[in-house]
Every structure is written in C-alpha cells, then in structure tokens.
Protein backbone atom coordinates (compact mmCIF):
# COMPACT_ATOMS: atom_id res chain seq x y z
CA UNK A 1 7.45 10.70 18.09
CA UNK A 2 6.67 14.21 16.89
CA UNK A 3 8.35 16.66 17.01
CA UNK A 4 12.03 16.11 16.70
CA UNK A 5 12.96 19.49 17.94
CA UNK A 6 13.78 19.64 21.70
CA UNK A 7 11.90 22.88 21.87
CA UNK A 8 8.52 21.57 20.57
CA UNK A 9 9.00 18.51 22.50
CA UNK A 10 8.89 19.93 25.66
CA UNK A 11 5.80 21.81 24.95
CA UNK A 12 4.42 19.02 22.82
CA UNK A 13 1.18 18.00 24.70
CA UNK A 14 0.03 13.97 26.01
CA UNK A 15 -2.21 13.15 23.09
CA UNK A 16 -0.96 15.10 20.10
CA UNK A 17 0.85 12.23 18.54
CA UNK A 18 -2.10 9.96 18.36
CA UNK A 19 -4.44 13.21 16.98
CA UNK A 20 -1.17 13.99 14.14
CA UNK A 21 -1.17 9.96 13.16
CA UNK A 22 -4.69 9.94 13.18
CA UNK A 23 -5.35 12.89 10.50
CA UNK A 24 -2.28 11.78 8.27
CA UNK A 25 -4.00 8.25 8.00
CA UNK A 26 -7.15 10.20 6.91
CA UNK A 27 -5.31 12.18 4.62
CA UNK A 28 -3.49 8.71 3.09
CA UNK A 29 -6.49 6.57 2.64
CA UNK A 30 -7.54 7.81 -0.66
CA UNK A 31 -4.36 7.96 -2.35
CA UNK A 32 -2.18 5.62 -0.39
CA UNK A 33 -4.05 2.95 1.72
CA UNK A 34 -1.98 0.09 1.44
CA UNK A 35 -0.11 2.68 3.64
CA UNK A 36 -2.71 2.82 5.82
CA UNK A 37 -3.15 -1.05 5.68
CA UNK A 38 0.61 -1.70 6.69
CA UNK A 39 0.35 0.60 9.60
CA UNK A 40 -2.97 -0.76 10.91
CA UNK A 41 -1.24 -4.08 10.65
CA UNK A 42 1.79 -3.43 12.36
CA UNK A 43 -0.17 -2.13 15.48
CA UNK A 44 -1.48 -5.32 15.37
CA UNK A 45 1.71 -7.44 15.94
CA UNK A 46 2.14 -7.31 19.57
CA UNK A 47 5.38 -6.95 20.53
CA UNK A 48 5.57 -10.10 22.83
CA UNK A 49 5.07 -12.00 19.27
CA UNK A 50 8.19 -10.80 17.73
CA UNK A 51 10.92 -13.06 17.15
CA UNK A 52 13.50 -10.94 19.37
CA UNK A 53 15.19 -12.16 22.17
CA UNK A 54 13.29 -12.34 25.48
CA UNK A 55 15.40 -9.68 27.35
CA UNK A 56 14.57 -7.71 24.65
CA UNK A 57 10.88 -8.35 24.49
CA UNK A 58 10.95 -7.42 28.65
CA UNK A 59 12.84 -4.07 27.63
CA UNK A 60 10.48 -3.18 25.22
CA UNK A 61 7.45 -3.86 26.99
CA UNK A 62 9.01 -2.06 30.14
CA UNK A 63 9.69 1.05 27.66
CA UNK A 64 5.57 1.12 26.98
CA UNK A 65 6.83 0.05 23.18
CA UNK A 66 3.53 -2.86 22.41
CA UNK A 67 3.29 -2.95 18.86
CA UNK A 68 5.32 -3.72 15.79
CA UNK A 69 4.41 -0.40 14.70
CA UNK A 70 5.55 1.13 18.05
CA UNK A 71 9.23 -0.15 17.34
CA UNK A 72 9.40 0.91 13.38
CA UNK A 73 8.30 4.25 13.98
CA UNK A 74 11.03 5.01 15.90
CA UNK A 75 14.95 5.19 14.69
CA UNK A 76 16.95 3.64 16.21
CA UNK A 77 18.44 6.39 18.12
CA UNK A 78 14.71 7.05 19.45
CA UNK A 79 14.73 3.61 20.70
CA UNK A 80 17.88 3.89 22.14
CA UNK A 81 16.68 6.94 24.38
CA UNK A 82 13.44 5.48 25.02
CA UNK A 83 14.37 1.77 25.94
CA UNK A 84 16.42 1.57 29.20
CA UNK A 85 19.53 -1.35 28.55
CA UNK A 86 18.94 -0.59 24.58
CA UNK A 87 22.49 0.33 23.51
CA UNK A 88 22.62 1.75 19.99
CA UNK A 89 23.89 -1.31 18.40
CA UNK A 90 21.08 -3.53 20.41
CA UNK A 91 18.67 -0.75 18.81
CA UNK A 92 19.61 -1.02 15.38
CA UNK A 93 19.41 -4.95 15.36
CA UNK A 94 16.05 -4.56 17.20
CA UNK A 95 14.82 -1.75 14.26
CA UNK A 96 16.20 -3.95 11.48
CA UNK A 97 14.80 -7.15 12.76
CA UNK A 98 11.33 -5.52 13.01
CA UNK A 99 11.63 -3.51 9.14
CA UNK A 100 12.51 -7.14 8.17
CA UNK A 101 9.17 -8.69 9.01
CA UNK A 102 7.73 -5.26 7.17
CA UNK A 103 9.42 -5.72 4.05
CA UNK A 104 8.00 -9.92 4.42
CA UNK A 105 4.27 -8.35 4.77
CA UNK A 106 4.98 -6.15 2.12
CA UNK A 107 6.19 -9.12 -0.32
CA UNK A 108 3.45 -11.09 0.80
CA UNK A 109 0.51 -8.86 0.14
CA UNK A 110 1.92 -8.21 -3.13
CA UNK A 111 1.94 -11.58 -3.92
CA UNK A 112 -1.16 -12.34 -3.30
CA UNK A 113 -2.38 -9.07 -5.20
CA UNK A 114 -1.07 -10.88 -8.00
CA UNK A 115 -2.37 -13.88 -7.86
C-alpha cells in the first residue's frame, strides 16, 4: 500500500509494508487500540466469507487480496489496479460493501461497551 508515489514505489522493498503496519500498530496501542482491535479483526474475516458475489470472491482471491482488511485498506482505485476484471465501479461497490460490515463491527462493539 505504501507509498503512493510512483517513485518510492518502485524502490519500495517486498516486506516494508508489513514492517510500516507493524510499528504504527505499536505506536496506536496505547492511545488508540480499539484501532488496533478493528484492524486485527478485519484480517481475520477471510475474504471467501464476505457476502460479495462469487466472481468477485475468485477475483479477489486471484489478486492475493485474503482478508477484510486486505480490501479496506485499499481505495478503490488501488483495487481497481490490483484486481484484474475489477472495473472502478465494481471496485467501489466491492470497497463500500466491505466499510459496511466495518461500520456494523464498529456499532456492535460499542454496543456491547455499553451494556
């Protein structure tokens, strides 16, 4: 995902992403871990659970996308270069789907916060 600049990306090296997510969850867990919490859950939702369309599901699995959290890091522009037969307006119904069942979580762990 990082960096956005064509430059940096091409020098960008394999591993760097997972190092850069790693030390920003480190740096969120004492002021922001239901942050962290959110993202450890959505890499948990495998994308072959989502409620997508199968050809969609295939796509995204063929695209090395495996994770809830794989799809909503991405815009949907990303996902529309990374996913071969994404179009943008498949992407953005893919993306928005996928935010959707974020924003649920998010309801439902505040709910039951509260109660």
């Amino acid at each position: 995902i990082y960096p956005t600049i064509e430059y940096f990306k091409d020098a960008w090296p394999e591993g760097l992403n997972e190092a850069v997510t790693a030390r920003i969850r480190e740096l969120l867990e004492p002021t922001h871990p239901h942050l962290v919490q959110r993202a450890e859950w959505a890499e948990s939702v495998l994308t072959g659970t989502l409620p997508l369309k199968e050809q969609h599901l295939d796509l995204l699995s063929a695209a090395g996308i495996h994770s809830l959290f794989d799809v909503v890091r991405r815009t949907p522009e990303m996902l529309t270069e990374r996913v071969k037969g994404f179009g943008i307006a498949t992407s953005r119904q893919v993306h928005a789907k996928c935010m959707g069942l974020v924003k649920d979580w998010e309801q439902q762990q505040k709910r039951s916060e509260a109660a």
